[in-house]
PDB file of N, CA and C in Angstrom:
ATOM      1  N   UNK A   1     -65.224 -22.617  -7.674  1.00  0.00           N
ATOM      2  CA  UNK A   1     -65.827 -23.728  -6.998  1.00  0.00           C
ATOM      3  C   UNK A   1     -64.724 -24.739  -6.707  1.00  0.00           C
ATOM      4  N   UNK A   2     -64.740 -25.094  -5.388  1.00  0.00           N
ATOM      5  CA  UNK A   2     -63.701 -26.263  -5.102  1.00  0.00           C
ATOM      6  C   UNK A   2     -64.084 -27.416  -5.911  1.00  0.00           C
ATOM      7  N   UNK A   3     -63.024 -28.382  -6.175  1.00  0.00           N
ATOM      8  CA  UNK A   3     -62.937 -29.361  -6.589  1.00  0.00           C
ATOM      9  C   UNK A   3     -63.982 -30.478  -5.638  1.00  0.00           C
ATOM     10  N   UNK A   4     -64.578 -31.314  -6.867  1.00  0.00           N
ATOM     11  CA  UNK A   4     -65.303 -32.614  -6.080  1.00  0.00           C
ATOM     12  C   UNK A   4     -63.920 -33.625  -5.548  1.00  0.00           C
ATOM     13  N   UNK A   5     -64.556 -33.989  -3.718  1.00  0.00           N
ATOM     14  CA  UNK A   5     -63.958 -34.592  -3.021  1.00  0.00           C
ATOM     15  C   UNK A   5     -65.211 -35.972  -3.165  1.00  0.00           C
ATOM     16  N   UNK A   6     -64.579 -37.026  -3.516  1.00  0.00           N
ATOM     17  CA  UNK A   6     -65.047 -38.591  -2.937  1.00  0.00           C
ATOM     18  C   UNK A   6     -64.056 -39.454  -2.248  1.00  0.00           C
ATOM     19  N   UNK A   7     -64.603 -39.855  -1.057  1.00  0.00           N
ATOM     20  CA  UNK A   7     -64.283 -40.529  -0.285  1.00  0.00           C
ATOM     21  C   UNK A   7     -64.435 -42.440  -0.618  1.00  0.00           C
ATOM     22  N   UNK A   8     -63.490 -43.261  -0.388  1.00  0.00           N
ATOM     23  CA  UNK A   8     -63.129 -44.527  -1.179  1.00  0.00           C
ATOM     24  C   UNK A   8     -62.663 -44.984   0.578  1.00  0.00           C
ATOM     25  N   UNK A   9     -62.478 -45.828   0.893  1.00  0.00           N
ATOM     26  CA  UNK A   9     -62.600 -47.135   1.459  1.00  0.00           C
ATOM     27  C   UNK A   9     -61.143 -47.854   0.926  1.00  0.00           C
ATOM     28  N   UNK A  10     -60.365 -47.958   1.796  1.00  0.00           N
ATOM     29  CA  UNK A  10     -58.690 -48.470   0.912  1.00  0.00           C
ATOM     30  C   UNK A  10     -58.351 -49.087   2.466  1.00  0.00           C
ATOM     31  N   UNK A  11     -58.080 -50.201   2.180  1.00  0.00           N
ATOM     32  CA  UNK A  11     -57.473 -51.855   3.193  1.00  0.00           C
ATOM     33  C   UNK A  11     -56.330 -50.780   3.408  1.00  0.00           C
ATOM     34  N   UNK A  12     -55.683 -50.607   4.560  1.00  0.00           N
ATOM     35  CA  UNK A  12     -54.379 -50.789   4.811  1.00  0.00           C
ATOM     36  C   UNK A  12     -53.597 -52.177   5.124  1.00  0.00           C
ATOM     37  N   UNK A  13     -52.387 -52.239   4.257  1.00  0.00           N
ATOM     38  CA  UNK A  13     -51.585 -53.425   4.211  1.00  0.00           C
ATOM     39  C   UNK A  13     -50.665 -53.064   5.829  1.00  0.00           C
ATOM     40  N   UNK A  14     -50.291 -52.548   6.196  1.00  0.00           N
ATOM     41  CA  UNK A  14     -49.463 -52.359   7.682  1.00  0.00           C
ATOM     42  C   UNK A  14     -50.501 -53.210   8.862  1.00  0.00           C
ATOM     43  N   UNK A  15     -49.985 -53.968   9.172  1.00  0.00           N
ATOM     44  CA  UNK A  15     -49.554 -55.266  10.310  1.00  0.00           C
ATOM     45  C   UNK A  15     -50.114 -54.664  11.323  1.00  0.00           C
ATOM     46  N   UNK A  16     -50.513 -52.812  11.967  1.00  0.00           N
ATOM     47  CA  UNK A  16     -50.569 -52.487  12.665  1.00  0.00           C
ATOM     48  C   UNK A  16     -52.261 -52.345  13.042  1.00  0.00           C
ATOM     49  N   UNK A  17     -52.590 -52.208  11.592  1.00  0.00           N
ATOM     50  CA  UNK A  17     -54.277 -52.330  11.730  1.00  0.00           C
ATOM     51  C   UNK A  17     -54.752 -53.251  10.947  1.00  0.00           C
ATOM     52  N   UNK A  18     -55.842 -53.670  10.928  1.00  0.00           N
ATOM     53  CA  UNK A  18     -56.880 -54.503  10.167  1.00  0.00           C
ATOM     54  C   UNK A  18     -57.707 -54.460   9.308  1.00  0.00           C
ATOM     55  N   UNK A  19     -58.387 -53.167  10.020  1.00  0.00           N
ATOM     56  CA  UNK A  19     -59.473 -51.990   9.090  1.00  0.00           C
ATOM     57  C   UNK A  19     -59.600 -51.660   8.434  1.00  0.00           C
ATOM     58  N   UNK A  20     -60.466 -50.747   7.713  1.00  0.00           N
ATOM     59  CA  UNK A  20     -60.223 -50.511   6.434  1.00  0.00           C
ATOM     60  C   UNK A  20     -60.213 -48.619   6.728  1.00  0.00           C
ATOM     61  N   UNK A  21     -59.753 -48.012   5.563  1.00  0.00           N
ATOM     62  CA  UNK A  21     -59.630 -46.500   6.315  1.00  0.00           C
ATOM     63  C   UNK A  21     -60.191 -45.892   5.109  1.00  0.00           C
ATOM     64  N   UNK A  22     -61.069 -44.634   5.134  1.00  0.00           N
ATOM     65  CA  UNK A  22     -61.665 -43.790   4.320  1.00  0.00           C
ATOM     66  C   UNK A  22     -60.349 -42.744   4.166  1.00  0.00           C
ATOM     67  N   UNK A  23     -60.431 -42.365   2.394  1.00  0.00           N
ATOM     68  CA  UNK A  23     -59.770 -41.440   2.126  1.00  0.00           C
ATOM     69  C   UNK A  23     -60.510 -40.868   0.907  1.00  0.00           C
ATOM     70  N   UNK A  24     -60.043 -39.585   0.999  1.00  0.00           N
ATOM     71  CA  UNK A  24     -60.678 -38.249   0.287  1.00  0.00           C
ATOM     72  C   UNK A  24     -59.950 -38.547  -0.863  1.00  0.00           C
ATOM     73  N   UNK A  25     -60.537 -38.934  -1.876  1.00  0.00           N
ATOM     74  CA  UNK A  25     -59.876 -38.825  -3.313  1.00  0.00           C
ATOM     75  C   UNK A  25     -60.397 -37.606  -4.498  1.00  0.00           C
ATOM     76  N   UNK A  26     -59.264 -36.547  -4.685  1.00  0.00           N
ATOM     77  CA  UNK A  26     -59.386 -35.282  -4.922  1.00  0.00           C
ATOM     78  C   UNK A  26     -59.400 -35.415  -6.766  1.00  0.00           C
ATOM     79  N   UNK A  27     -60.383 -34.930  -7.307  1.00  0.00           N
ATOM     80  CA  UNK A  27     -60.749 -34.445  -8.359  1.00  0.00           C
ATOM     81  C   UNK A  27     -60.056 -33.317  -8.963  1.00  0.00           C
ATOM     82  N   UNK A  28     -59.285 -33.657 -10.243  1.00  0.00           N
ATOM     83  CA  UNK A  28     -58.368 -32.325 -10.648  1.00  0.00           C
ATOM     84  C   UNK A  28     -59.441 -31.522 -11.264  1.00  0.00           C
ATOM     85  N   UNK A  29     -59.841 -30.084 -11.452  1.00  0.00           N
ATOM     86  CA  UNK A  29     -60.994 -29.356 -11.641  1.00  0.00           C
ATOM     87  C   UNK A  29     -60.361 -29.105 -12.856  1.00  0.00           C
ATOM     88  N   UNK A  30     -61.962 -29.089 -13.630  1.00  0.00           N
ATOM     89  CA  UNK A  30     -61.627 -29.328 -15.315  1.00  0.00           C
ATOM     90  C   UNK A  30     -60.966 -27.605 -15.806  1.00  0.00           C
ATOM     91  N   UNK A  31     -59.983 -27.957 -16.572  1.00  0.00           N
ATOM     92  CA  UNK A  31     -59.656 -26.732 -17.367  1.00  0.00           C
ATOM     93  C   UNK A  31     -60.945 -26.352 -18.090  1.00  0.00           C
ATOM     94  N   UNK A  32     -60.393 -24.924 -18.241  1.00  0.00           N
ATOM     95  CA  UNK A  32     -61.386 -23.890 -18.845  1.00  0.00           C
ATOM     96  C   UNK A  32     -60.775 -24.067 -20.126  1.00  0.00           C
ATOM     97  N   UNK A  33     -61.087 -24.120 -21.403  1.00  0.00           N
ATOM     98  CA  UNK A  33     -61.396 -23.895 -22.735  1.00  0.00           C
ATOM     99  C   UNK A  33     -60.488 -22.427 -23.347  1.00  0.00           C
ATOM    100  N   UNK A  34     -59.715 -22.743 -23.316  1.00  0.00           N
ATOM    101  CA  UNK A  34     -58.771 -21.169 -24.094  1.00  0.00           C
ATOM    102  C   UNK A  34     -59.227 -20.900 -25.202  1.00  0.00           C
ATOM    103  N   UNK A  35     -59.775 -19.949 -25.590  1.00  0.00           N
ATOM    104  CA  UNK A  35     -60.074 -19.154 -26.998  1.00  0.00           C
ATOM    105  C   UNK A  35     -58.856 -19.341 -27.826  1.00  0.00           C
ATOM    106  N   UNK A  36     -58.752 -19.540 -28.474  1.00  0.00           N
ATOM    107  CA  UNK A  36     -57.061 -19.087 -29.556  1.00  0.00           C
ATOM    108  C   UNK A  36     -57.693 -18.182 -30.837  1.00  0.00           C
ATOM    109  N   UNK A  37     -57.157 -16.845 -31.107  1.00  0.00           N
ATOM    110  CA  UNK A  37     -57.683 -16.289 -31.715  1.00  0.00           C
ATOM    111  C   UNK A  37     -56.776 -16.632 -33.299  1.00  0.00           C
ATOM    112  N   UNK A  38     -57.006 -17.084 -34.047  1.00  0.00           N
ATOM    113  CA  UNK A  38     -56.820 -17.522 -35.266  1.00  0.00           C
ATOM    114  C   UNK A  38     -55.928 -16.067 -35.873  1.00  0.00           C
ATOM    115  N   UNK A  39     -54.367 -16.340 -36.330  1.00  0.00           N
ATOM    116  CA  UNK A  39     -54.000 -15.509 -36.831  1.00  0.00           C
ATOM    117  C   UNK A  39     -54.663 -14.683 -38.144  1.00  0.00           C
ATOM    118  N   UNK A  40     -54.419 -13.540 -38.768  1.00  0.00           N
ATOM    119  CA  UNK A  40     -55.025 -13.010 -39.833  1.00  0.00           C
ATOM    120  C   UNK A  40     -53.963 -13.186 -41.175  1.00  0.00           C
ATOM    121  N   UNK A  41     -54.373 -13.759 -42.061  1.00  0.00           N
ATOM    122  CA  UNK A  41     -53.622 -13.713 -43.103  1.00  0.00           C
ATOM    123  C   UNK A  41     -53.703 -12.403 -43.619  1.00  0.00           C
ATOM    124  N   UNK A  42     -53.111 -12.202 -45.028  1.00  0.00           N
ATOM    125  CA  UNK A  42     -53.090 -10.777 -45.824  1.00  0.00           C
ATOM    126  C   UNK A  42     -54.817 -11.040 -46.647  1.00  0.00           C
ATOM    127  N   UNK A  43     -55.445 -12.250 -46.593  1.00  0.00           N
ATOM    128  CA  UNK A  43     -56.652 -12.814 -47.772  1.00  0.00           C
ATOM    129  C   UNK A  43     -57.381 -12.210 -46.637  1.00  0.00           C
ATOM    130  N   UNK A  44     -57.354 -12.505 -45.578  1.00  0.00           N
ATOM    131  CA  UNK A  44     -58.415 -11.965 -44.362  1.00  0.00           C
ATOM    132  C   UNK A  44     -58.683 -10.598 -44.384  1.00  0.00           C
ATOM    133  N   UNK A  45     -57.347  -9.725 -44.209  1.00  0.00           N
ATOM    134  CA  UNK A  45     -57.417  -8.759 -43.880  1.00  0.00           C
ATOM    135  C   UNK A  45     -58.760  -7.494 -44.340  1.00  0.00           C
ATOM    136  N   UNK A  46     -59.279  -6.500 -43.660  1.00  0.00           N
ATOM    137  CA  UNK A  46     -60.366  -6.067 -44.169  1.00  0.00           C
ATOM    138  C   UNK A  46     -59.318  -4.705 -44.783  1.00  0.00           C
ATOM    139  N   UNK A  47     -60.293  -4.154 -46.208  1.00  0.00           N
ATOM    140  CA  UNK A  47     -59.772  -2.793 -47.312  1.00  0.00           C
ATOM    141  C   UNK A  47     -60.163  -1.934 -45.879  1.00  0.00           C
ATOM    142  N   UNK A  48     -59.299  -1.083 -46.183  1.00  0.00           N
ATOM    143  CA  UNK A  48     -59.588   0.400 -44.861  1.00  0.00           C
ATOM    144  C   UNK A  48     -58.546   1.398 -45.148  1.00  0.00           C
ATOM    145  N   UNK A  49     -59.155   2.689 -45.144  1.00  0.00           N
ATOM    146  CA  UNK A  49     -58.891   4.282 -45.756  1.00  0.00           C
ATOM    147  C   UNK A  49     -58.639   4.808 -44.600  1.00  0.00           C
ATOM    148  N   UNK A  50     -57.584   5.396 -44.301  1.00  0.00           N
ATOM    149  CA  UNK A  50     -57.331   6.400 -43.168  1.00  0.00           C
ATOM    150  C   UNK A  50     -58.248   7.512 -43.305  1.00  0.00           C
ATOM    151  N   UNK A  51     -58.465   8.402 -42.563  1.00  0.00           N
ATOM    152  CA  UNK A  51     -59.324   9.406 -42.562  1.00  0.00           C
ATOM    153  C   UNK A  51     -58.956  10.508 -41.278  1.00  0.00           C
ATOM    154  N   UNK A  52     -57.983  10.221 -40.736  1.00  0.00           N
ATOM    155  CA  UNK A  52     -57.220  11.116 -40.027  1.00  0.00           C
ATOM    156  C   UNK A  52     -57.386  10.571 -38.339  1.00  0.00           C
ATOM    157  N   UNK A  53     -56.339  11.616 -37.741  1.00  0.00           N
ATOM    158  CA  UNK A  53     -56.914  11.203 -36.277  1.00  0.00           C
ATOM    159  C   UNK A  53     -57.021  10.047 -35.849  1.00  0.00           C
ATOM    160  N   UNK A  54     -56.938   8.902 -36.252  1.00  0.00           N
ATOM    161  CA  UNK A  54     -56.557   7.437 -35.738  1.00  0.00           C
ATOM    162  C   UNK A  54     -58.401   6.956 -36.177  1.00  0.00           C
ATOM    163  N   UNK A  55     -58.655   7.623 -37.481  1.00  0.00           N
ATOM    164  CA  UNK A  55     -60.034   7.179 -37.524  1.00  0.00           C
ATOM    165  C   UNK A  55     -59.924   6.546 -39.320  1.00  0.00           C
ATOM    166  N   UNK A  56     -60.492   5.502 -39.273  1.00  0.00           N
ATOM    167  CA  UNK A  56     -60.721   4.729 -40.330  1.00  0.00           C
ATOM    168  C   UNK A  56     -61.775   4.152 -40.649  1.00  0.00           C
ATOM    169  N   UNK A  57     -62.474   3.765 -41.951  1.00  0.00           N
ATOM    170  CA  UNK A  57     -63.264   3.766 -42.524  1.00  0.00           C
ATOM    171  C   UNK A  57     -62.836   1.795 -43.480  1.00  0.00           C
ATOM    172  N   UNK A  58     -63.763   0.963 -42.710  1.00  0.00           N
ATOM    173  CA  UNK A  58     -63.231  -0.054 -43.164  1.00  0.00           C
ATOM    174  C   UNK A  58     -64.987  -0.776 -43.569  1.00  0.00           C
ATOM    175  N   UNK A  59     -64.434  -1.856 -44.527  1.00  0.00           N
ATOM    176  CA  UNK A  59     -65.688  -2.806 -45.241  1.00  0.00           C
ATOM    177  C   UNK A  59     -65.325  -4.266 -44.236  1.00  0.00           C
ATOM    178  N   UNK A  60     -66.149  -4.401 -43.680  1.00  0.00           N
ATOM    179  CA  UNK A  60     -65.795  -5.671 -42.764  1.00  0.00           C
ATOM    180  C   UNK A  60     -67.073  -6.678 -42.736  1.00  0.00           C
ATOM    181  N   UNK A  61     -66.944  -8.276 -42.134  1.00  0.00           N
ATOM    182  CA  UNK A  61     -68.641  -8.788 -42.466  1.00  0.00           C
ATOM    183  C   UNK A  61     -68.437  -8.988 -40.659  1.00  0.00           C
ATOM    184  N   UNK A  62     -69.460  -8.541 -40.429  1.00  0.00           N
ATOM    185  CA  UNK A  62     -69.829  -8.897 -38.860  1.00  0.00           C
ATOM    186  C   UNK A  62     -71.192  -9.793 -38.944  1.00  0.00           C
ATOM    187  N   UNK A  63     -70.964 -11.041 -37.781  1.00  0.00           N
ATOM    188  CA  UNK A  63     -72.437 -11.848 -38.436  1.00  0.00           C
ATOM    189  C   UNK A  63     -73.001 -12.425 -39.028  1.00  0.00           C
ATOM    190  N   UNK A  64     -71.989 -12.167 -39.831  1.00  0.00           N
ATOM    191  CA  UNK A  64     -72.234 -13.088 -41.536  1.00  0.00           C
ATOM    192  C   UNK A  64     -72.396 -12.041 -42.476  1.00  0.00           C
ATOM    193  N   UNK A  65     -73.062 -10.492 -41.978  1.00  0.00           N
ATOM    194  CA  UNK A  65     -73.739  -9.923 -42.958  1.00  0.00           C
ATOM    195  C   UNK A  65     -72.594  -8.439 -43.228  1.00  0.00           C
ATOM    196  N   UNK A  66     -72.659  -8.167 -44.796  1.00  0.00           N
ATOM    197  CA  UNK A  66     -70.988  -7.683 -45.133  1.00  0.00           C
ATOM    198  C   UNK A  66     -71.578  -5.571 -44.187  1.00  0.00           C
ATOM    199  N   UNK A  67     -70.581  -4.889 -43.421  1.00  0.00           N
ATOM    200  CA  UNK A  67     -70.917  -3.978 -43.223  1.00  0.00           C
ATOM    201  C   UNK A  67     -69.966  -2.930 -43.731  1.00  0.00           C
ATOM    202  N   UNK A  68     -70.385  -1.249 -43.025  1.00  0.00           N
ATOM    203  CA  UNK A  68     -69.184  -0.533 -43.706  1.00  0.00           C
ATOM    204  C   UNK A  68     -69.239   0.033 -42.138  1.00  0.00           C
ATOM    205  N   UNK A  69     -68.050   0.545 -41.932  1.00  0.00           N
ATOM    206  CA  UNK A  69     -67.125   0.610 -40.375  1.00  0.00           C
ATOM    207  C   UNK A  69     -66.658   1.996 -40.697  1.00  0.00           C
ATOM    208  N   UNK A  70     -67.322   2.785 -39.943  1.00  0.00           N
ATOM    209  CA  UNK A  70     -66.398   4.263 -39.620  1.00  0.00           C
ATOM    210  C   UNK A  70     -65.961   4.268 -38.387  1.00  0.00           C
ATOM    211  N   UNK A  71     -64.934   4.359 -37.803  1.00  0.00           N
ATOM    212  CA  UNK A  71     -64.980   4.371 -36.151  1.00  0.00           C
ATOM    213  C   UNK A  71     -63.604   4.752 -35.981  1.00  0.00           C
ATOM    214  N   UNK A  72     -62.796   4.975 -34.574  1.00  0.00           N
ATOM    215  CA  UNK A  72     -61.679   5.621 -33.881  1.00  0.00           C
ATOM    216  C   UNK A  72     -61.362   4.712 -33.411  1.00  0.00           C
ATOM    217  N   UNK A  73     -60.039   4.161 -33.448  1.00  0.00           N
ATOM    218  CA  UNK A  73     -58.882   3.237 -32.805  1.00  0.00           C
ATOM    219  C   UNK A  73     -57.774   4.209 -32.379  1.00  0.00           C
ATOM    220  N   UNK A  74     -57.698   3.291 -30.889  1.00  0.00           N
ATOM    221  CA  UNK A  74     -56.841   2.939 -29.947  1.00  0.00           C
ATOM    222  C   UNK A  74     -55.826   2.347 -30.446  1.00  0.00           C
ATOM    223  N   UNK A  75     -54.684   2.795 -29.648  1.00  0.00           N
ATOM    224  CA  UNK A  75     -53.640   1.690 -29.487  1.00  0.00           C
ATOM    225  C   UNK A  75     -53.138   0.952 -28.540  1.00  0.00           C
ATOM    226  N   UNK A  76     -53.117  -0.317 -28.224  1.00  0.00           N
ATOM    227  CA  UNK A  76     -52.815  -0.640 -27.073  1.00  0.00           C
ATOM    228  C   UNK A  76     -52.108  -1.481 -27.529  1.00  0.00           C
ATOM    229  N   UNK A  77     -50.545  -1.889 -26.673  1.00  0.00           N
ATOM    230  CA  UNK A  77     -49.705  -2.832 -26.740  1.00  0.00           C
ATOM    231  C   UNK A  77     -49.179  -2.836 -28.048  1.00  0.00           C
ATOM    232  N   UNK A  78     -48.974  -1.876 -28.838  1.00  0.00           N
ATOM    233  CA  UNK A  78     -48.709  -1.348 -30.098  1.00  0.00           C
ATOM    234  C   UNK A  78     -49.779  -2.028 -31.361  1.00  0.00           C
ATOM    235  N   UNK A  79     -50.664  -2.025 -30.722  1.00  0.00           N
ATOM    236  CA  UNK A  79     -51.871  -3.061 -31.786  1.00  0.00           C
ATOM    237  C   UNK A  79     -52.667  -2.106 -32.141  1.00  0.00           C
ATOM    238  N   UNK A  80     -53.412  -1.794 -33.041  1.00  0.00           N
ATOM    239  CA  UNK A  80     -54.341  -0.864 -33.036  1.00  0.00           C
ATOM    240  C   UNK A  80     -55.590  -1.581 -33.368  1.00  0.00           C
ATOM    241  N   UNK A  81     -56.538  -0.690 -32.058  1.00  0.00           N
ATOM    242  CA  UNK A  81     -58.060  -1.755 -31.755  1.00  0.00           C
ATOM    243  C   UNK A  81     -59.115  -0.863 -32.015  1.00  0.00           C
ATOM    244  N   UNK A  82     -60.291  -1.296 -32.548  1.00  0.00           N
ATOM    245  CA  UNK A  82     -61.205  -0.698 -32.635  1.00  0.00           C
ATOM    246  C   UNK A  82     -62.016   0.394 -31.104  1.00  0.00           C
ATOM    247  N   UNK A  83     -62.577   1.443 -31.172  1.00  0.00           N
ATOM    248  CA  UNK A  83     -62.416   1.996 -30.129  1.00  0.00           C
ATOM    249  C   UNK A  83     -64.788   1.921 -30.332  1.00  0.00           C
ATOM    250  N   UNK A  84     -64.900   3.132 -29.277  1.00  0.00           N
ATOM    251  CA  UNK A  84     -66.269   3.155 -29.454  1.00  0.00           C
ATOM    252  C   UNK A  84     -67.052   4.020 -29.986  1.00  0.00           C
ATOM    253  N   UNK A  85     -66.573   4.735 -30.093  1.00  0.00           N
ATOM    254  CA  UNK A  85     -66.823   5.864 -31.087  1.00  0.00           C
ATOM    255  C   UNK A  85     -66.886   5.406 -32.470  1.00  0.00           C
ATOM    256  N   UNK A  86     -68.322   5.207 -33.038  1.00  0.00           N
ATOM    257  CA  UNK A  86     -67.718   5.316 -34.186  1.00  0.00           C
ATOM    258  C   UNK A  86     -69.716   4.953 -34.678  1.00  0.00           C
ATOM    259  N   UNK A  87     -69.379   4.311 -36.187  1.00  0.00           N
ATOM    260  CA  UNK A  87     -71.005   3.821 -36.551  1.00  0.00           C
ATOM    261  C   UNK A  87     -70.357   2.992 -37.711  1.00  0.00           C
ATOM    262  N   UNK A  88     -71.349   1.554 -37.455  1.00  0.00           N
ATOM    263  CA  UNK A  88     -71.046   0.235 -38.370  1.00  0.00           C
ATOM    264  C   UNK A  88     -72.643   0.396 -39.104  1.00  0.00           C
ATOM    265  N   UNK A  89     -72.923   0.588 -40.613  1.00  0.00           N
ATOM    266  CA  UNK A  89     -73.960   0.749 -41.726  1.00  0.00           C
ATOM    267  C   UNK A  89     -73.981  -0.421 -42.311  1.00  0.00           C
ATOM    268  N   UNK A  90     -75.310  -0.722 -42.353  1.00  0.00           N
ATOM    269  CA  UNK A  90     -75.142  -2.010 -43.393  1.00  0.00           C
ATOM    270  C   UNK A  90     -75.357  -1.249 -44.895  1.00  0.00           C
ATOM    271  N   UNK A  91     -75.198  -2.412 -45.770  1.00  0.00           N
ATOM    272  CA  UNK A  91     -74.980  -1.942 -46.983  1.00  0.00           C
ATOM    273  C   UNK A  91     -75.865  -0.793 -47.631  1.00  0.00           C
ATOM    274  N   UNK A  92     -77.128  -1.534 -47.274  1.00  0.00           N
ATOM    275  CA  UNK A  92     -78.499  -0.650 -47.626  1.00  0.00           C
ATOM    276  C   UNK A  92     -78.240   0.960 -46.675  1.00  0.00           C
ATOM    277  N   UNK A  93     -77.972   1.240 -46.166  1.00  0.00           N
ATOM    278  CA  UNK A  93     -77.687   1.887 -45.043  1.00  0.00           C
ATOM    279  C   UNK A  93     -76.303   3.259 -46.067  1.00  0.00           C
ATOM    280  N   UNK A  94     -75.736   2.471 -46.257  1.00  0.00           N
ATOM    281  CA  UNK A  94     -74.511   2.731 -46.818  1.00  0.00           C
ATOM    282  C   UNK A  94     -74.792   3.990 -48.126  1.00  0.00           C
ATOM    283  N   UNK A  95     -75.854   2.356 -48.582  1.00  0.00           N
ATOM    284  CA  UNK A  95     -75.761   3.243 -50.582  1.00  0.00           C
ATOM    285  C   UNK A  95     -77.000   4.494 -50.472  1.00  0.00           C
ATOM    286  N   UNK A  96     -78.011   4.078 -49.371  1.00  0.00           N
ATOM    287  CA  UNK A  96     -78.535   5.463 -49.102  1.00  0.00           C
ATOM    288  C   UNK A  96     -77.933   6.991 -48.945  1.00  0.00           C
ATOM    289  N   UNK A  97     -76.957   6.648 -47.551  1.00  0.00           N
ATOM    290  CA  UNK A  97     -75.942   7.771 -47.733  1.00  0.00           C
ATOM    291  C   UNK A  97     -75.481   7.896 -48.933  1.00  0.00           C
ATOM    292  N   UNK A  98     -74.893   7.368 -49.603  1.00  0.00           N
ATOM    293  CA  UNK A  98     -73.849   7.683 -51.000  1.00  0.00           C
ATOM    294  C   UNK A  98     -75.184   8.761 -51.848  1.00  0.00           C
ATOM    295  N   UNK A  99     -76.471   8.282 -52.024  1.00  0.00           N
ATOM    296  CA  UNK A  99     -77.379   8.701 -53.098  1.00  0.00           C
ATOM    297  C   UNK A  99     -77.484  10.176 -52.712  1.00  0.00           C
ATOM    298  N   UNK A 100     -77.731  10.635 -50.839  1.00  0.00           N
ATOM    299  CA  UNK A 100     -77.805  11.907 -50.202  1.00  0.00           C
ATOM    300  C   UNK A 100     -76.452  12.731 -50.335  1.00  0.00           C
ATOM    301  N   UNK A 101     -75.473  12.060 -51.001  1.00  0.00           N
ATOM    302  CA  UNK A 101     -74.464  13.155 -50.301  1.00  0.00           C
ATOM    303  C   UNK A 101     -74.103  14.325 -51.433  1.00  0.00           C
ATOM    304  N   UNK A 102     -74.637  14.255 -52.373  1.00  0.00           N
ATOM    305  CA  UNK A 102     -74.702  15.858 -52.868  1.00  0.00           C
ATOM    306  C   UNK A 102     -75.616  16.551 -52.016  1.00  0.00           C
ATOM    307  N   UNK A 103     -76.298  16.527 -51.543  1.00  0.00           N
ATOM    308  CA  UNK A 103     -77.136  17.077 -50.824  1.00  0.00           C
ATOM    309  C   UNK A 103     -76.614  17.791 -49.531  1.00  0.00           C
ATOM    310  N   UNK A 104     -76.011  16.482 -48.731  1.00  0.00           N
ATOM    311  CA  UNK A 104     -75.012  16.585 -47.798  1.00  0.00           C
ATOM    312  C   UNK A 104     -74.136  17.516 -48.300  1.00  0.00           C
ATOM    313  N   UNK A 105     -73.271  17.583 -49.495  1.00  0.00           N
ATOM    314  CA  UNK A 105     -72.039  18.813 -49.632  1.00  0.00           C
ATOM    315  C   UNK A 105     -72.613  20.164 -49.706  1.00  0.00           C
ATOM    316  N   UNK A 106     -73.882  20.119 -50.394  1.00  0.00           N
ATOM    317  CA  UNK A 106     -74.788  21.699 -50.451  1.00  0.00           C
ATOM    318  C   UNK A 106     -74.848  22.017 -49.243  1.00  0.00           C
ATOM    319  N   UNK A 107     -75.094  21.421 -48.470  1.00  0.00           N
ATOM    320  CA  UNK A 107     -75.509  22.110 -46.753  1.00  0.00           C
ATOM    321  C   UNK A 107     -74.001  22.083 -46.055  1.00  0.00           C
ATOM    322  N   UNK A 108     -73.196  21.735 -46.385  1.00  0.00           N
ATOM    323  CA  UNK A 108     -72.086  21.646 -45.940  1.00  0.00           C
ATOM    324  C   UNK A 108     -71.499  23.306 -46.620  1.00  0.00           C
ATOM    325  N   UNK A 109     -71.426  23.154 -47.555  1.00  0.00           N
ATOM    326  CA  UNK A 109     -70.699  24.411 -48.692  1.00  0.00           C
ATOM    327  C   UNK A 109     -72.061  25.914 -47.841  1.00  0.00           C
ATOM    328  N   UNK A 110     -72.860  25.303 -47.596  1.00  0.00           N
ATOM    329  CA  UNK A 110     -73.802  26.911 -47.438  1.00  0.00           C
ATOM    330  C   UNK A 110     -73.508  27.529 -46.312  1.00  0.00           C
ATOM    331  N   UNK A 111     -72.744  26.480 -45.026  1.00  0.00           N
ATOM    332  CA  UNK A 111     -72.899  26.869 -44.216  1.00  0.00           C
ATOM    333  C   UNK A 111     -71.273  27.118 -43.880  1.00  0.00           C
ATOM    334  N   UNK A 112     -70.219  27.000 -44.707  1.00  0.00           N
ATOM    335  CA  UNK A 112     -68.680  26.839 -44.534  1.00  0.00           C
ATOM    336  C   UNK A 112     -68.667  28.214 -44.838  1.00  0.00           C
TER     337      UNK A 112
END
């Protein structure tokens, strides 16, 4: 969006006129608001287990509310970013799996 133009009414002092003359007085258009993303200390940082393949398994709080993070990272610009592949469990979510997974290794082992 262009900048607001108001027009003002300004005497010219030059001998040559009398009048008064309209001029467009230009509005600097407001800056936009830069995000600054807050560096990460080592206290910040979230616990996370490699698990191969550029896939990791991290405890992170999204929301406020604490989750557990399996998912595949990217690298871009030598950073490594969370990708889309993947599934964020909440806790309850979590300790369910943990209670199934003998279960999970039996069907795993029957069918290996």
């Amino acid at each position: 969006m262009p900048p607001e133009k108001k027009k003002k009414k300004v005497s010219k002092s030059d001998s040559d006129s009398s009048g008064s003359e309209e001029v467009e007085d230009v509005k600097p258009a407001k800056e936009s608001k830069s995000t600054k993303k807050r560096p990460k200390d080592d206290d910040d940082e979230e616990p996370s287990w490699h698990l191969g393949n550029k896939r990791f398994a991290k405890v992170r709080s999204f929301r406020g509310k604490l989750m557990i993070d399996i998912r595949e990272f990217y690298e871009d610009n030598g950073e490594m970013k969370p990708g889309k592949k993947g599934i964020c469990l909440q806790v309850a979510q979590w300790k369910k799996l943990c209670e199934i997974m003998p279960e999970i290794e039996d069907a795993v082992k029957e069918r290996a």
